[in-house]
N, C-alpha and C. Protein backbone atom coordinates (compact mmCIF):
# COMPACT_ATOMS: atom_id res chain seq x y z
N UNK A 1 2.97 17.76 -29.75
CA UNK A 1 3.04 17.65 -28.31
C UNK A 1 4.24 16.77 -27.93
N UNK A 2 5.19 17.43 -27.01
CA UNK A 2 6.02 16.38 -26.81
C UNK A 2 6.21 16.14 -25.18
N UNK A 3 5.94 14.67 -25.33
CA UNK A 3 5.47 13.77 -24.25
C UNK A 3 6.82 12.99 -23.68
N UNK A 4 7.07 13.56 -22.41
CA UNK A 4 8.09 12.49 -21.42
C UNK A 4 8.04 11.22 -21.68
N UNK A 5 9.26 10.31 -21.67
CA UNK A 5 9.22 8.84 -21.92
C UNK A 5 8.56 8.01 -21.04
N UNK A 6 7.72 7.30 -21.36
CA UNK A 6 6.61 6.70 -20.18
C UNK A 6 7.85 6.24 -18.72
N UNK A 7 8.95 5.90 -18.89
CA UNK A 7 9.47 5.55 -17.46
C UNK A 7 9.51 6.62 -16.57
N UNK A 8 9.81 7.75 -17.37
CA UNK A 8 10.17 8.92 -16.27
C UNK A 8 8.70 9.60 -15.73
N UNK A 9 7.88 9.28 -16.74
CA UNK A 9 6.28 9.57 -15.98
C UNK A 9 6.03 8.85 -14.69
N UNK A 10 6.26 7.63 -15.11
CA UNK A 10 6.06 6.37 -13.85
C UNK A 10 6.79 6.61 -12.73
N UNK A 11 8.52 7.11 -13.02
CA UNK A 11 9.30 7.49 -11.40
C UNK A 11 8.75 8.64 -11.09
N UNK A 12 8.12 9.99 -11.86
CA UNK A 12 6.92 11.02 -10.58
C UNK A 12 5.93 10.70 -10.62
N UNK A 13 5.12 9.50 -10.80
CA UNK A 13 3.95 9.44 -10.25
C UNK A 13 3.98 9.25 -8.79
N UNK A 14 2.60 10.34 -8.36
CA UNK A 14 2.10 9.85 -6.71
C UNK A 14 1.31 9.47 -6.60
N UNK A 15 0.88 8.23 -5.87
CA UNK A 15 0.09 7.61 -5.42
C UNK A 15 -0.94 8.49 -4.33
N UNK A 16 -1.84 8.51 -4.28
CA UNK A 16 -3.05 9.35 -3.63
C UNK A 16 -3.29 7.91 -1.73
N UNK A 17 -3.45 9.14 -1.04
CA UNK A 17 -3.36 7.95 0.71
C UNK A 17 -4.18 7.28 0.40
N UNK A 18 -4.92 7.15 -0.25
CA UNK A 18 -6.37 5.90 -0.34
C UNK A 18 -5.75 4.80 -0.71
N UNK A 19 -4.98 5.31 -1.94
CA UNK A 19 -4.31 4.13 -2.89
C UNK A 19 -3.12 3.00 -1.55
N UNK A 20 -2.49 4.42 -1.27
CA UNK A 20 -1.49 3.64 -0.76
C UNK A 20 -1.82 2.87 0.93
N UNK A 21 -2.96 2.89 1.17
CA UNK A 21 -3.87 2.59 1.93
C UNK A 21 -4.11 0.97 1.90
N UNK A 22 -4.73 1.18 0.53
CA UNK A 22 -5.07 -0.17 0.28
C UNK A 22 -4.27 -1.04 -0.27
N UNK A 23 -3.34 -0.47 -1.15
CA UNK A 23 -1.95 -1.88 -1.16
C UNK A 23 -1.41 -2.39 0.05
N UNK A 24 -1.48 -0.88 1.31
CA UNK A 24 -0.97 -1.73 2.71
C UNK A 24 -1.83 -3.27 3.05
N UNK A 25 -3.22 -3.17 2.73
CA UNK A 25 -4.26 -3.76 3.13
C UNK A 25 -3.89 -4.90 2.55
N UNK A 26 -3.75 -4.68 1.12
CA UNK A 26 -3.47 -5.98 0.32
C UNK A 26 -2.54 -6.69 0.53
N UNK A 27 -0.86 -6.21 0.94
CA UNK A 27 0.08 -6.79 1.52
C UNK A 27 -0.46 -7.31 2.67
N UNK A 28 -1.02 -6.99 3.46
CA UNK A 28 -1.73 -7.93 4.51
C UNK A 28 -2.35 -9.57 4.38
N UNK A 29 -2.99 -8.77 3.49
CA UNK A 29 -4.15 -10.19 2.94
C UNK A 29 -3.13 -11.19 2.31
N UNK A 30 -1.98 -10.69 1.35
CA UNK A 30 -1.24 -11.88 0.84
C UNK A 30 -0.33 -12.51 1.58
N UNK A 31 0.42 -11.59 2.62
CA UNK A 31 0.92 -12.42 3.87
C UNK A 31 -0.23 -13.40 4.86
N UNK A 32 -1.35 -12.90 4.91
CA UNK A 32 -2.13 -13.54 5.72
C UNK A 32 -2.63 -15.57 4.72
N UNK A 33 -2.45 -14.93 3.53
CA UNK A 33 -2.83 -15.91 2.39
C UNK A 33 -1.04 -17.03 2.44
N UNK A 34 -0.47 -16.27 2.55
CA UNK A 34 0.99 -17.43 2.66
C UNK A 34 1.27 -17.80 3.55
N UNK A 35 0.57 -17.47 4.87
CA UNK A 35 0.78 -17.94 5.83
C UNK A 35 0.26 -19.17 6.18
N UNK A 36 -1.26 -19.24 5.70
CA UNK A 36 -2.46 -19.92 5.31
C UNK A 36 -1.66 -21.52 4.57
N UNK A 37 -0.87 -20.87 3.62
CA UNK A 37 -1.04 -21.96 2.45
C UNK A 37 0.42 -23.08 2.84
N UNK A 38 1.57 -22.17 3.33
CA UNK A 38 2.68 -22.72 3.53
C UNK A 38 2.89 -22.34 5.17
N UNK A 39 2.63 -23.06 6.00
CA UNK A 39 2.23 -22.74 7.65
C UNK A 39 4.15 -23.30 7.67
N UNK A 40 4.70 -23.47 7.19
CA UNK A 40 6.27 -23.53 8.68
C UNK A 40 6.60 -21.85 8.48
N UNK A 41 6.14 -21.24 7.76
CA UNK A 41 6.43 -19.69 7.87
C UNK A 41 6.18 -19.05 9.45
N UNK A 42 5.30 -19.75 10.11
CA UNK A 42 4.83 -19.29 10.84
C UNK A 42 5.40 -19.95 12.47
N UNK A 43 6.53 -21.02 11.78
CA UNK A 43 7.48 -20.93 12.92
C UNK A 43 8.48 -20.71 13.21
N UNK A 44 8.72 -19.49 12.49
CA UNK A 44 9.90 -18.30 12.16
C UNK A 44 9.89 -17.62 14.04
N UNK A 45 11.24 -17.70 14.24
CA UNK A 45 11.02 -16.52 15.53
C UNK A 45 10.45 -14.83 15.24
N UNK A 46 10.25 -14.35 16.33
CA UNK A 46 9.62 -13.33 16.08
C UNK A 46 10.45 -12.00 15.55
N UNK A 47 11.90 -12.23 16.09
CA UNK A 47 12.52 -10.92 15.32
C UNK A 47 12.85 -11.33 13.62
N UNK A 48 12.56 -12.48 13.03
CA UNK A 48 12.32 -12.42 11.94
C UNK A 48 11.63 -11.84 11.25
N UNK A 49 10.35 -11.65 11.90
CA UNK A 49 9.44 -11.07 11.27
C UNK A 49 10.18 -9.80 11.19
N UNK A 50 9.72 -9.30 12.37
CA UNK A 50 10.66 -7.80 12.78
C UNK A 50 11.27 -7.00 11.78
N UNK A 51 12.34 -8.56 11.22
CA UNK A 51 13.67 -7.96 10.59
C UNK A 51 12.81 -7.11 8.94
N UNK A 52 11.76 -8.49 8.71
CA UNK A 52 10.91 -8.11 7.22
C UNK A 52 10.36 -7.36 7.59
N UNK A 53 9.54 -6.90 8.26
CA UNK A 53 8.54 -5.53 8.49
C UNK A 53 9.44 -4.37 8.48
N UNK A 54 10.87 -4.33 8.98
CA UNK A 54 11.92 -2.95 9.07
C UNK A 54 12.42 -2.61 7.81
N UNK A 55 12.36 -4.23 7.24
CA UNK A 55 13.41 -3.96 5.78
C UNK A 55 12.46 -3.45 4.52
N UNK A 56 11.12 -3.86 4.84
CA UNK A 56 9.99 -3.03 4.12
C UNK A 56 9.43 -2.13 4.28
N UNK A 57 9.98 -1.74 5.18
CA UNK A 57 9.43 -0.21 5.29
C UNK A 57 10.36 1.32 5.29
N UNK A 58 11.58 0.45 5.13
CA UNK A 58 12.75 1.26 4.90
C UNK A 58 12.60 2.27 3.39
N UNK A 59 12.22 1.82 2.48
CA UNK A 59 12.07 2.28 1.11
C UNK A 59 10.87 3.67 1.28
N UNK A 60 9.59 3.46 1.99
CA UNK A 60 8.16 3.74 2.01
C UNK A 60 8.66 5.38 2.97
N UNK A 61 9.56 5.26 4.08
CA UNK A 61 9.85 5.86 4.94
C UNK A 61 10.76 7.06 4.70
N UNK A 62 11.84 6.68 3.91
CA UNK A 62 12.31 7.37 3.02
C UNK A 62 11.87 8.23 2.36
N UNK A 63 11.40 7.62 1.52
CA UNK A 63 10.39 8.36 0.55
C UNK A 63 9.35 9.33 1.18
N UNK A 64 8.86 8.99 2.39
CA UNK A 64 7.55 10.00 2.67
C UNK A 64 8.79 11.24 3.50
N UNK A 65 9.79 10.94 4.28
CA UNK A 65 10.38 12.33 4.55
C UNK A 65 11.41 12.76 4.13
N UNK A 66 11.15 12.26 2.28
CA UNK A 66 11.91 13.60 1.48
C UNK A 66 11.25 14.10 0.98
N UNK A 67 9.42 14.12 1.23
CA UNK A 67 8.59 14.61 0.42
C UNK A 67 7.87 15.83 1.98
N UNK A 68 8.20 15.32 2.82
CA UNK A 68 7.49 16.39 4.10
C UNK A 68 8.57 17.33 4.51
């Protein structure tokens, strides 16, 4: 049997919406957890945030409309 090199398995794997569901969830909880633990994060202006929520979702966004 000859078997693809485990990296190139790993770049086509898809993640199923449940999955990718709940890592959203979890990125939540660990921002909500650093926010918690190290509070001057949280006197960042607001298009800071902005800027991190755009720049993380740039990759995710991509990806879903070269697949639709």
């Amino acid at each position: 049997m000859n078997k693809k090199p485990l990296i190139i398995r790993l770049w086509k794997f898809q993640f199923p919406f449940i999955d990718v569901r709940l890592s959203l969830i979890s990125g939540i909880g660990i921002g909500l957890f650093v926010a918690k633990i190290w509070e001057p994060i949280l006197y960042l202006d607001w298009y800071w945030y902005l800027l991190i929520v755009l720049l993380a979702a740039i990759k995710p966004m991509v990806t879903f409309f070269k697949q639709v």
